[in-house]
N, C-alpha and C. Protein backbone atom coordinates (compact mmCIF):
# COMPACT_ATOMS: atom_id res chain seq x y z
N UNK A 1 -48.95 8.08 22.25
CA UNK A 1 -49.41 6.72 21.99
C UNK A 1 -48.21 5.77 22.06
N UNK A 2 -48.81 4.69 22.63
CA UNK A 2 -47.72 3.40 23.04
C UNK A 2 -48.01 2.32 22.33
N UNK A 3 -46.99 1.87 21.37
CA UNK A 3 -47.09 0.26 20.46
C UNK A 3 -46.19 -0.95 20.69
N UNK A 4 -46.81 -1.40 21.44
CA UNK A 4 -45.76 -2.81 21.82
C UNK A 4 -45.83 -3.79 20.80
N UNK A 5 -44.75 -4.43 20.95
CA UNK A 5 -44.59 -5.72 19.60
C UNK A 5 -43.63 -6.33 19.87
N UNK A 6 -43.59 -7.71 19.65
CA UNK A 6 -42.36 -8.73 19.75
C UNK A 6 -42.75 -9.82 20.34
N UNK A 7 -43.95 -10.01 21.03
CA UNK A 7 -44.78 -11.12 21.70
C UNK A 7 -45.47 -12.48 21.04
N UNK A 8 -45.08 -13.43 20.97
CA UNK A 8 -44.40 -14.84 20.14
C UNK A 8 -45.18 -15.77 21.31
N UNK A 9 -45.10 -16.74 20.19
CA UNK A 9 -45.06 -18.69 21.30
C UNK A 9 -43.78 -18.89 21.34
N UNK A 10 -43.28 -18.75 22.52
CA UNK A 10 -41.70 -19.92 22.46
C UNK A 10 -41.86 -20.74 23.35
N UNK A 11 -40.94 -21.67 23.36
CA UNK A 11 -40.69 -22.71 23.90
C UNK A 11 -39.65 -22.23 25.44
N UNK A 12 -40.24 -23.09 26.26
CA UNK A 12 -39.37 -22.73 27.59
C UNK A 12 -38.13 -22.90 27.08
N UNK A 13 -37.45 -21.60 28.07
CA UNK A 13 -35.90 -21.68 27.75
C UNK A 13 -35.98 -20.71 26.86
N UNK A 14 -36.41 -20.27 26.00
CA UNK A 14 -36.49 -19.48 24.67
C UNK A 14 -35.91 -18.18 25.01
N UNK A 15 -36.11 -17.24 24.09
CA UNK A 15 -36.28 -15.72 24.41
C UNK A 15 -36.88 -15.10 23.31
N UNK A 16 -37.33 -13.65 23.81
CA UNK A 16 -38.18 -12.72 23.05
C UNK A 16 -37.33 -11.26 23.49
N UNK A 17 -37.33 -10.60 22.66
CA UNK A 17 -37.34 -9.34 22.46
C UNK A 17 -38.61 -8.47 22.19
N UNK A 18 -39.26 -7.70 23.23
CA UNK A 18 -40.52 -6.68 23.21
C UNK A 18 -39.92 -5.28 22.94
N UNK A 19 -40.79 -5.30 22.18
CA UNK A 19 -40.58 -3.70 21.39
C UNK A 19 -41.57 -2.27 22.49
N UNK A 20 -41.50 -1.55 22.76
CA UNK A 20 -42.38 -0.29 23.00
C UNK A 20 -41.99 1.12 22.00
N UNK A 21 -42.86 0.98 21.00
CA UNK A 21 -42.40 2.20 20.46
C UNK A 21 -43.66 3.67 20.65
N UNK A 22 -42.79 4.97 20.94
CA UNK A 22 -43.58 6.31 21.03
C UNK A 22 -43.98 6.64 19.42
N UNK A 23 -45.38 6.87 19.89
CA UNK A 23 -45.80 7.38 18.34
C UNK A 23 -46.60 8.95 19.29
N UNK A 24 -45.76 10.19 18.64
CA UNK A 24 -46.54 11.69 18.89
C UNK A 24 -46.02 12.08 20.51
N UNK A 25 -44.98 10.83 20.87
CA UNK A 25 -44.51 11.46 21.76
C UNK A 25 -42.89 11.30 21.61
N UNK A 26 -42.32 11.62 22.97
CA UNK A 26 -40.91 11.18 22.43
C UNK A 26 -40.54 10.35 24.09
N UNK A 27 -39.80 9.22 23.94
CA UNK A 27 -39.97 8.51 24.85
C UNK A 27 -38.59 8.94 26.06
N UNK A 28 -38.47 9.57 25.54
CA UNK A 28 -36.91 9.98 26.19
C UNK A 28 -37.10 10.83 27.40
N UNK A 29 -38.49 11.68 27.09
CA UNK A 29 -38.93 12.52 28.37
C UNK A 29 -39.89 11.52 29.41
N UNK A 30 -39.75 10.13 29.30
CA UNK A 30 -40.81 9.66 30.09
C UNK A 30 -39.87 8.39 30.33
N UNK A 31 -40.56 8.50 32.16
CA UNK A 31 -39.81 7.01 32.67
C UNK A 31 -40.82 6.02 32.22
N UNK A 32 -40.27 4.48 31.37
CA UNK A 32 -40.82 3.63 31.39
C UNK A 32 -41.10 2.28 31.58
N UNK A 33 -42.11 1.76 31.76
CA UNK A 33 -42.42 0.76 32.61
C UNK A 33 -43.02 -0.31 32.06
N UNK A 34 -42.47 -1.53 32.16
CA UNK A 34 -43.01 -3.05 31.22
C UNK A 34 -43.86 -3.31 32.29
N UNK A 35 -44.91 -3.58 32.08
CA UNK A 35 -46.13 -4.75 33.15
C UNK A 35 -46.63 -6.25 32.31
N UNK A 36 -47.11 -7.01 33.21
CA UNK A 36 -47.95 -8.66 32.41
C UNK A 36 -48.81 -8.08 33.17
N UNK A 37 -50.16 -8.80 32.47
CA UNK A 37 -51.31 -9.32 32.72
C UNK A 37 -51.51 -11.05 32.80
N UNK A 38 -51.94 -11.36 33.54
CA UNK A 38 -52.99 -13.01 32.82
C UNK A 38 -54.17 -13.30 33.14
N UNK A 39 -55.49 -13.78 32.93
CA UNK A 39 -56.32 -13.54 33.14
C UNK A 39 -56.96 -13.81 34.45
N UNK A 40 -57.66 -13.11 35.16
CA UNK A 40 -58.20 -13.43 36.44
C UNK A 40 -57.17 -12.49 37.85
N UNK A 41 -55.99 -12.00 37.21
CA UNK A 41 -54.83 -11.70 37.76
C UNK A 41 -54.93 -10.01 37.95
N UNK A 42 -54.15 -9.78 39.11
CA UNK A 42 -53.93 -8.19 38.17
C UNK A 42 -52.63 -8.17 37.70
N UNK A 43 -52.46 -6.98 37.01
CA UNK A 43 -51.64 -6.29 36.39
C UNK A 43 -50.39 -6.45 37.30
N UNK A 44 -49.27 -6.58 36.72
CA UNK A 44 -48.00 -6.75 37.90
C UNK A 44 -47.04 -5.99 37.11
N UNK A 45 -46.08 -5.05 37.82
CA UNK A 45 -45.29 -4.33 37.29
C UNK A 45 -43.68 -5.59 36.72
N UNK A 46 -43.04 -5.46 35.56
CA UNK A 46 -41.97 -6.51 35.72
C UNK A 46 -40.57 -5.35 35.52
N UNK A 47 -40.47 -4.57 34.85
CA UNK A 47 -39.39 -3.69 34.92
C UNK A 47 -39.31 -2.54 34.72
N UNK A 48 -38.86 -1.25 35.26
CA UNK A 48 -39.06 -0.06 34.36
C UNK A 48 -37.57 0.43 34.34
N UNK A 49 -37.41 1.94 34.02
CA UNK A 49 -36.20 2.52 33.57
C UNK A 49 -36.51 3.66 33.19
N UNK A 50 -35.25 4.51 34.13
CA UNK A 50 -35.63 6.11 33.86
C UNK A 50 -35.68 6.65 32.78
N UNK A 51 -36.13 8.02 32.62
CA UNK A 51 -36.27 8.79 31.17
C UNK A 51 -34.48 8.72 31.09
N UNK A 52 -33.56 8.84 32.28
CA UNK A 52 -32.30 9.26 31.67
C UNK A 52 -31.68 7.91 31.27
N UNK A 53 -32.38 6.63 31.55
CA UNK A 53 -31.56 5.39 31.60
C UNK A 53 -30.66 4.49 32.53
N UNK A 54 -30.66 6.03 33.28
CA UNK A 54 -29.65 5.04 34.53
C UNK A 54 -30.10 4.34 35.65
N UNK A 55 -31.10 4.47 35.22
CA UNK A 55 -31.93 3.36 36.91
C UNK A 55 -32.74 2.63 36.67
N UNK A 56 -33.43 1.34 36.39
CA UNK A 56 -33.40 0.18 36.26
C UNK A 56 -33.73 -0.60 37.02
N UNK A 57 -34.75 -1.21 36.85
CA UNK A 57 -35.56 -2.07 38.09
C UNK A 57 -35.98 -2.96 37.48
N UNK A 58 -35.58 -3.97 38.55
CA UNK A 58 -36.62 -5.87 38.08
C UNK A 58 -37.91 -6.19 39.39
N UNK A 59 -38.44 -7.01 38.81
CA UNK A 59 -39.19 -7.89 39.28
C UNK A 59 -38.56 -9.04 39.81
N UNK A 60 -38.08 -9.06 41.11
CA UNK A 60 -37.37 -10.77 41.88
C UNK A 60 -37.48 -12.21 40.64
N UNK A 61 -38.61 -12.17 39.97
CA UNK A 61 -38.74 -13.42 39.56
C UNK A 61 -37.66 -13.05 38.40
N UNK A 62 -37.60 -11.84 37.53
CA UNK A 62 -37.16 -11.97 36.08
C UNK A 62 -35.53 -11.31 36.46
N UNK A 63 -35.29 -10.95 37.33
CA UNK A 63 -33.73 -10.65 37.16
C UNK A 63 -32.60 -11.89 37.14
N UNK A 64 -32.01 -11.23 36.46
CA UNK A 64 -30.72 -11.96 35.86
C UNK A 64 -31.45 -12.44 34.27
N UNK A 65 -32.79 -12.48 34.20
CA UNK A 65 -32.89 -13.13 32.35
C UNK A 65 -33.55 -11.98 31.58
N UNK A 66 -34.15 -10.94 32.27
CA UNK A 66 -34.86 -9.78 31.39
C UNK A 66 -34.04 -8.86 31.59
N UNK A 67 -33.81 -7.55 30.26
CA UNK A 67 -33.40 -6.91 30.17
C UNK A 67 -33.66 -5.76 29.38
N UNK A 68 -34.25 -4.30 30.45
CA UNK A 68 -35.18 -3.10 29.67
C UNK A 68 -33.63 -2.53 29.40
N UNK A 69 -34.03 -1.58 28.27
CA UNK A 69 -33.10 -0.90 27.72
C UNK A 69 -34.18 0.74 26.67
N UNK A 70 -33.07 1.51 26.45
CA UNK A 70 -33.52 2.60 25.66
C UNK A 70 -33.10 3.12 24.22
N UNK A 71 -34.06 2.90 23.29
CA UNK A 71 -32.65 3.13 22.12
C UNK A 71 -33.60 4.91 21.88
N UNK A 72 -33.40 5.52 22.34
CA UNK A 72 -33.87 7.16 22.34
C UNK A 72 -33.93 7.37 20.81
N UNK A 73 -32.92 7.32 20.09
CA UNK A 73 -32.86 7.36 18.50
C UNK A 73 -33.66 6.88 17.77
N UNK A 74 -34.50 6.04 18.29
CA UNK A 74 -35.94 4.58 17.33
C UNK A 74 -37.00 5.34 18.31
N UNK A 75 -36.43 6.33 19.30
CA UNK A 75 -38.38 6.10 20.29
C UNK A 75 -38.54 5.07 20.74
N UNK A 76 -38.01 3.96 21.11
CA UNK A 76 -37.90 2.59 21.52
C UNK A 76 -37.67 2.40 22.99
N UNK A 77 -38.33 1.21 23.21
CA UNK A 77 -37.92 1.02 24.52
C UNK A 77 -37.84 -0.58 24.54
N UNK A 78 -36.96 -1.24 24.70
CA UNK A 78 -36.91 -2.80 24.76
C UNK A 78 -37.28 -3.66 25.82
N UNK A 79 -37.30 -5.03 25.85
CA UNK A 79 -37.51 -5.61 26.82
C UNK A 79 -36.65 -6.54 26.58
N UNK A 80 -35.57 -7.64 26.68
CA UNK A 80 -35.60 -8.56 26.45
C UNK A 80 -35.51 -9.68 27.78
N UNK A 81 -35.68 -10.48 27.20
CA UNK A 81 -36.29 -11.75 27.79
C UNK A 81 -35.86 -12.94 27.60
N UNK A 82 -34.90 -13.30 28.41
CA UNK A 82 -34.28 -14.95 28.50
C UNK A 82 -34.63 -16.14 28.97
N UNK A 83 -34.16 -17.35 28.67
CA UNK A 83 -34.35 -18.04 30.08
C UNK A 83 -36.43 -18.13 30.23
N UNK A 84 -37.43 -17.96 29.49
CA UNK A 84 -38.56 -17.67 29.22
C UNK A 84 -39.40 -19.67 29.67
N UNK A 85 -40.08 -19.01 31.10
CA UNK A 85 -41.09 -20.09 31.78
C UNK A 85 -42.45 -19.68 31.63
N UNK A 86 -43.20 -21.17 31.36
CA UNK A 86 -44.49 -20.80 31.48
C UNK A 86 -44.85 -19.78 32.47
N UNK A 87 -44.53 -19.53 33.33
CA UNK A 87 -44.94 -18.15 34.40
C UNK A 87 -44.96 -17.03 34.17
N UNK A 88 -43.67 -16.72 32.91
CA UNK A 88 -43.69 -15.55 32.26
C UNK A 88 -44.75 -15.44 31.05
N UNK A 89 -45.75 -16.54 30.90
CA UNK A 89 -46.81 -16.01 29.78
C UNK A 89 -47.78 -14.88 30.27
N UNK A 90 -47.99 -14.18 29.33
CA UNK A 90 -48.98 -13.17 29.49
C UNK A 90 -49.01 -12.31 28.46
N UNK A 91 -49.99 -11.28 28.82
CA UNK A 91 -50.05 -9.65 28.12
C UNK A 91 -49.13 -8.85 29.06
N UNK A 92 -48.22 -8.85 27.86
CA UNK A 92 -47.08 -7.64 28.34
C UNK A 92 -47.74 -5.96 27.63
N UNK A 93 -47.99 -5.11 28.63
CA UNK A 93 -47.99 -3.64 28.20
C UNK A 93 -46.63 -2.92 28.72
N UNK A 94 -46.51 -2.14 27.98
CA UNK A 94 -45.83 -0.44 28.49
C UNK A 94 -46.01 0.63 29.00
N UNK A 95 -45.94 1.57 29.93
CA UNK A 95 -46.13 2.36 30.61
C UNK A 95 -45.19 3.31 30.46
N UNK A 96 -45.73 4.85 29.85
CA UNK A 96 -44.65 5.75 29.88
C UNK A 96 -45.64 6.93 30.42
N UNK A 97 -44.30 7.66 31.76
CA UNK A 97 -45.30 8.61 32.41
C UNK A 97 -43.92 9.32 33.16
N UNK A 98 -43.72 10.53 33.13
CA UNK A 98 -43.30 11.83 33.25
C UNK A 98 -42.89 11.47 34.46
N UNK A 99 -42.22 12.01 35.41
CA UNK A 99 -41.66 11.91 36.70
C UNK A 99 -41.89 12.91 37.24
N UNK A 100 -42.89 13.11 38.50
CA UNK A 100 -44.20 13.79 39.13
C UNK A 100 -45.30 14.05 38.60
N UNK A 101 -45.64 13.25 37.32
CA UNK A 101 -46.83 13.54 36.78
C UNK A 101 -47.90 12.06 37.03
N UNK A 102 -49.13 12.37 37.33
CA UNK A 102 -50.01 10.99 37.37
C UNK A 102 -50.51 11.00 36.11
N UNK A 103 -50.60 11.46 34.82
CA UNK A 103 -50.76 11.33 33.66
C UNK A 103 -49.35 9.89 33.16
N UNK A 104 -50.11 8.83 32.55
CA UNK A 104 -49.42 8.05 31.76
C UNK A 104 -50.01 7.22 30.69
N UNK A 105 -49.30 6.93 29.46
CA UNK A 105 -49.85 6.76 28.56
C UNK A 105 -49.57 4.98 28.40
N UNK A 106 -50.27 4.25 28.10
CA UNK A 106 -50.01 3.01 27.69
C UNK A 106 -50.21 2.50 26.48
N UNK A 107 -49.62 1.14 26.41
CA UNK A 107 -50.06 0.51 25.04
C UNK A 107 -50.93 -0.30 25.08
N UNK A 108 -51.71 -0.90 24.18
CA UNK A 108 -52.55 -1.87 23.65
C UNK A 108 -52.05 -3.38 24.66
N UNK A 109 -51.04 -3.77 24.19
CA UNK A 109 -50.59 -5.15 25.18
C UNK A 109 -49.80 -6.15 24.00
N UNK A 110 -48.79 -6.72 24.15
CA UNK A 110 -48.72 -8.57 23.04
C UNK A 110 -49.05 -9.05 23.77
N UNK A 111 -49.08 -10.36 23.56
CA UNK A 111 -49.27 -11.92 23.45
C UNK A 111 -47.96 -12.33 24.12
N UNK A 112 -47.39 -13.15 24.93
CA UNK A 112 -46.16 -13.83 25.00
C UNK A 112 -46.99 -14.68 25.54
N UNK A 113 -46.59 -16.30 24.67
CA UNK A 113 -46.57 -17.44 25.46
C UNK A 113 -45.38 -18.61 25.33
N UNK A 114 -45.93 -19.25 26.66
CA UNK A 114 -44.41 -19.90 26.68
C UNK A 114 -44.83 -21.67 26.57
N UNK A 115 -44.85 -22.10 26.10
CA UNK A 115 -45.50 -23.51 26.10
C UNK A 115 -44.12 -24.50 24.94
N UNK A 116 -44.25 -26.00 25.40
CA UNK A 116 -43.50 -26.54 24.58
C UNK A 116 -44.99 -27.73 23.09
């Protein structure tokens, strides 16, 4: 099971820190993956990062202001988020899923909005 948290109103320009925490699993064996939603939209992948940490991927729009990370010790998986435009509002989920496996587990979703 996947619990995201950290998803706020800020103000453009702002930042947020998103939480993904493993509950019954351990997140360290699974590559994982931040996505948004907004409504009417699909699902768009924005960053993921290997189970070992060393590989690391953006989305064109959010590089240089988001930043996934792993704290293995919390079961955690971060997001943070700079530099935060109305474009970046949405339902942010998590995605954690094994490397060759089509089994993956997600979370529920936050809230991020960005409005002044």
């Amino acid at each position: 099971q996947l619990v995201e948290s950290g998803g706020a109103l800020v103000q453009p320009g702002g930042s947020l820190r998103l939480s993904c925490a493993g509950s019954g699993i351990s997140l360290g064996d699974y590559a994982i993956a931040w996505f948004r939603q907004t409504p009417g939209k699909e699902r768009e992948g924005v960053s993921c990062i290997s189970a070992s940490g060393t590989n690391t991927k953006y989305k064109d729009s959010v590089k240089g202001r988001f930043t996934i990370s792993r704290d293995n010790a919390k079961n955690t998986v971060h997001l943070q988020m700079n530099a935060l435009n109305p474009e970046d509002a949405a339902v942010y989920y998590c995605k954690a899923q094994r490397a060759g496996s089509r089994m993956a587990y997600w979370g529920q979703g936050t809230q991020v909005t960005v409005s002044s």
